[in-house]
Each structure stands twice: as structure tokens, then as C-alpha cells.
Protein backbone atom coordinates (compact mmCIF):
# COMPACT_ATOMS: atom_id res chain seq x y z
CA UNK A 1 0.00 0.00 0.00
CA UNK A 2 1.02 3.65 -0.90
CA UNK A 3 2.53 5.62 2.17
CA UNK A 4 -0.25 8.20 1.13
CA UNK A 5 -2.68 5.83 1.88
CA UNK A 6 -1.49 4.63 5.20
CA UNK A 7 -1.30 8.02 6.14
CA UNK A 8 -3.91 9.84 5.25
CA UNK A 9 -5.48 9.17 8.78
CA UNK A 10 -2.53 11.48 10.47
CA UNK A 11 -3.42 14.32 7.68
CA UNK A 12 -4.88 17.08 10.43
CA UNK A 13 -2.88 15.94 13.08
CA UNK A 14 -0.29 16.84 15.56
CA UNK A 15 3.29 14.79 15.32
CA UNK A 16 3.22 14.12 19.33
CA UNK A 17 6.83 11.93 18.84
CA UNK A 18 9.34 10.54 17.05
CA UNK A 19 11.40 7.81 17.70
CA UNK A 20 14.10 5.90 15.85
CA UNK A 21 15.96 3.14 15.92
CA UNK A 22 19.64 2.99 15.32
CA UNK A 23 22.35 -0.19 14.85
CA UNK A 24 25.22 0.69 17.02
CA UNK A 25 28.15 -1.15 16.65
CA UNK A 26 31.79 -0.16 18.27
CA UNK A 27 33.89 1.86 15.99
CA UNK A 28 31.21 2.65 13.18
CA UNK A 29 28.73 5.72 12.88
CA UNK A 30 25.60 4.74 14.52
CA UNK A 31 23.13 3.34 11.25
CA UNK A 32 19.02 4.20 10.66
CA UNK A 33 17.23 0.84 10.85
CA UNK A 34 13.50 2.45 11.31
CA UNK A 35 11.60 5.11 12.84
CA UNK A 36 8.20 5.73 14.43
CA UNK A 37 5.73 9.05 14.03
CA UNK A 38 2.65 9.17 16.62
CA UNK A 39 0.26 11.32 15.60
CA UNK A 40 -3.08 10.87 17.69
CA UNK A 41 -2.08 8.14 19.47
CA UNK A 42 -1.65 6.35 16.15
CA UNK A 43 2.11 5.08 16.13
CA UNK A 44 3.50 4.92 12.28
CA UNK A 45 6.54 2.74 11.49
CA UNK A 46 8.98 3.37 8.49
CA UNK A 47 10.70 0.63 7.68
CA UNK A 48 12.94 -0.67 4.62
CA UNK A 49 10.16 -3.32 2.84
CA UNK A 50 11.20 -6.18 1.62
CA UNK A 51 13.37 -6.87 -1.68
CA UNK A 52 11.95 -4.68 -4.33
CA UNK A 53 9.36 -3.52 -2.49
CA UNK A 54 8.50 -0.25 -1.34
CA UNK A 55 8.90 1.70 1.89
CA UNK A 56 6.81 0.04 4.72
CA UNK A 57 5.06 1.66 6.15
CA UNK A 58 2.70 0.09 9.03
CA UNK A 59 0.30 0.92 12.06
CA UNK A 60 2.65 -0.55 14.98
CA UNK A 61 4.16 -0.19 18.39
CA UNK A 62 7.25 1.79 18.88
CA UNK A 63 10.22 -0.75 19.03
CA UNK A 64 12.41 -1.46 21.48
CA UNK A 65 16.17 -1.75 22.20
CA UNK A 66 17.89 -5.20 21.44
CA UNK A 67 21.19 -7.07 22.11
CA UNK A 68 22.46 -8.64 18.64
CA UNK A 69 25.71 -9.97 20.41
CA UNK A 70 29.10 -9.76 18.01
CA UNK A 71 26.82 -7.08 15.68
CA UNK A 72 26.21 -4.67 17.94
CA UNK A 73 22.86 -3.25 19.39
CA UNK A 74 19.55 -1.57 18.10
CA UNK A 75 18.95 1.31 20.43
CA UNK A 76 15.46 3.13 19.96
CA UNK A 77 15.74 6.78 21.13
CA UNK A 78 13.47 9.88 20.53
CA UNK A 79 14.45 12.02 17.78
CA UNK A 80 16.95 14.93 18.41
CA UNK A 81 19.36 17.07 17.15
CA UNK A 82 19.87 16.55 13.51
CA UNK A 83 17.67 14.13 13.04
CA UNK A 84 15.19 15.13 10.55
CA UNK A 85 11.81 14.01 12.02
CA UNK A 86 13.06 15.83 15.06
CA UNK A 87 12.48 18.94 13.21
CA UNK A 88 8.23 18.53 12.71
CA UNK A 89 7.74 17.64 16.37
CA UNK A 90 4.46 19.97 17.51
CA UNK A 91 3.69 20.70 13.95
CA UNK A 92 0.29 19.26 11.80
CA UNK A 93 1.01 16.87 9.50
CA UNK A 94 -0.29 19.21 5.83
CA UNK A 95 0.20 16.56 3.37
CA UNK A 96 1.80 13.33 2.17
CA UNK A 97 3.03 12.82 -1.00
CA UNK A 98 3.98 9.45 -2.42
CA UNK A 99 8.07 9.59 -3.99
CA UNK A 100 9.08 7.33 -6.73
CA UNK A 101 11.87 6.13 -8.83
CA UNK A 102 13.21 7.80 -11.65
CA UNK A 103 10.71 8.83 -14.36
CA UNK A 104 7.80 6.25 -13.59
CA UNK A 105 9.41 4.05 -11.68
CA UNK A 106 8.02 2.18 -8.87
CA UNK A 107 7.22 4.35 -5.78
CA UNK A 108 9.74 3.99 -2.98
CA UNK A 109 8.71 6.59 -0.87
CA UNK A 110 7.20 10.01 1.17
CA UNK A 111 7.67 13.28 1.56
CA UNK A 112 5.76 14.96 4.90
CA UNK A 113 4.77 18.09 4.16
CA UNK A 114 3.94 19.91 7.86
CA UNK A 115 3.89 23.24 8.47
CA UNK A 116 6.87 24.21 8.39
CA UNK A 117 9.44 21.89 6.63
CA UNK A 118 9.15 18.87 4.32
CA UNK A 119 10.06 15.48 5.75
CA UNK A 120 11.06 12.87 3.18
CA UNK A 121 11.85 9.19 3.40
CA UNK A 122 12.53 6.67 1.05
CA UNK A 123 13.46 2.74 0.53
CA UNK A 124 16.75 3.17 -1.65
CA UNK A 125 18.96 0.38 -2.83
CA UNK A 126 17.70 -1.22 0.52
CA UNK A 127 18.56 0.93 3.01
CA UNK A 128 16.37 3.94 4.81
CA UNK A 129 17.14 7.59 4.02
CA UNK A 130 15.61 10.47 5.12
CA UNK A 131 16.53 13.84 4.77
CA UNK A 132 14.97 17.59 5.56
CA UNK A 133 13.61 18.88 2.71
CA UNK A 134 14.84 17.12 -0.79
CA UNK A 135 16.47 13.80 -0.70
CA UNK A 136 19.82 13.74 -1.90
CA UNK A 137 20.49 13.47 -5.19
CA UNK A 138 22.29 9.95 -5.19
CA UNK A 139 18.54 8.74 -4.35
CA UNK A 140 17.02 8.51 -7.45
CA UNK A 141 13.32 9.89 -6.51
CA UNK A 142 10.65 12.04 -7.63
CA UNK A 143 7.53 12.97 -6.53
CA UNK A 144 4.35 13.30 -8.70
């Protein structure tokens, strides 16, 4: 299903949290694994789908933190500092447009559009980016 679709519940409505979930591992920058928007008391997950599918995005609990032994740890921690959900805590959520690859390609992800700033996300090569505003170019997207 289209993020638009999943979302279109939240369109109206306050971002209460963020959350993500990082893999830490000793001596490498911390990684995005997945992140979490309430809005309503309606927790939204973002998650890499599976292979050649799009994002995932699902009505679900917030995760939690894990041990994964020799590879490290997920920690889940509220959004902060740089991190660009952080940025549309408080705000409404405007509009949610779907993102896809190339020139009609398959759809692969959002962009957030709150009050204020643009949040987009996107399933790329199998890993989650996210960015304020535009995506970086390196992640083929557009929206239509």
C-alpha cells in the first residue's frame, strides 16, 4: 500500500513523537534501521520493505532496544538534534506525498509536508534515508 494511503489518517494531526531506531556497533557511525511518528495516538513505522518492495510503512508499536551480540545493538531513542523528524515535532502533519523512482518508476517513498518543513523518506537500494527537505540526489526519486 502507498505511504499516502497509510497516512492519510494522520493528515490534520499533531506529530506528538518521534522515535528511531539505530544499529550501534563499536567503531562505526551509529546506522538508521527504522523510525516511528505518533500522531493521535496512532504510532507509524517506516521501515525498509522487503526486496523490491517499497517503503513500509505500518500501524505498529514503537520498538524497542535489542542485544544482537558480536553485531552490535539496536537502540530506539526519541528524535533529536539533527535528526530530521526531530524537526516537525508539535507541527500538523499538511500533506503526504507518495516519492518514486526515476521517471515512472516504482514508488519507494514520502515526503511529509507539515507546516513548516518537508520530511522525506525513502526505501533506496535497501537501506532507509531520510533527509529535511529534498532527498539527496544519489537517491534517485521524484515525486508526482
Amino acid at each position: 500500500m502507498l505511504p499516502s494511503h497509510v497516512l492519510a489518517g494522520a493528515v490534520g494531526l499533531r506529530l506528538e513523537r518521534a522515535d528511531v531506531q539505530w544499529h550501534v556497533s563499536p567503531g562505526q557511525d551509529d546506522s538508521l534501521m527504522r523510525f516511528w511518528l505518533t500522531f493521535g495516538g496512532a504510532c507509524y513505522g517506516f521501515h525498509v520493505g522487503a526486496e523490491d518492495e517499497i517503503l513500509d510503512v505500518i500501524v505498529e508499536e514503537r520498538g524497542t532496544d535489542a542485544d544482537m551480540g558480536v553485531y552490535g545493538r539496536l537502540e530506539v531513542r526519541p528524535a533529536a538534534g539533527g535528526d530530521p523528524a526531530a524537526f516537525a515535532v508539535g507541527q500538523r502533519l499538511v500533506a503526504v506525498h507518495d516519492l518514486f523512482a526515476g521517471y515512472l518508476g516504482k514508488p519507494i517513498g514520502a515526503r511529509l509536508s507539515f507546516e513548516t518543513v518537508d520530511l522525506s523518506v525513502a526505501d533506496w537500494e535497501d537501506e532507509l534515508h531520510w533527509a529535511v527537505g529534498d532527498l539527496p540526489r544519489e537517491v534517485g526519486v521524484r515525486q508526482r
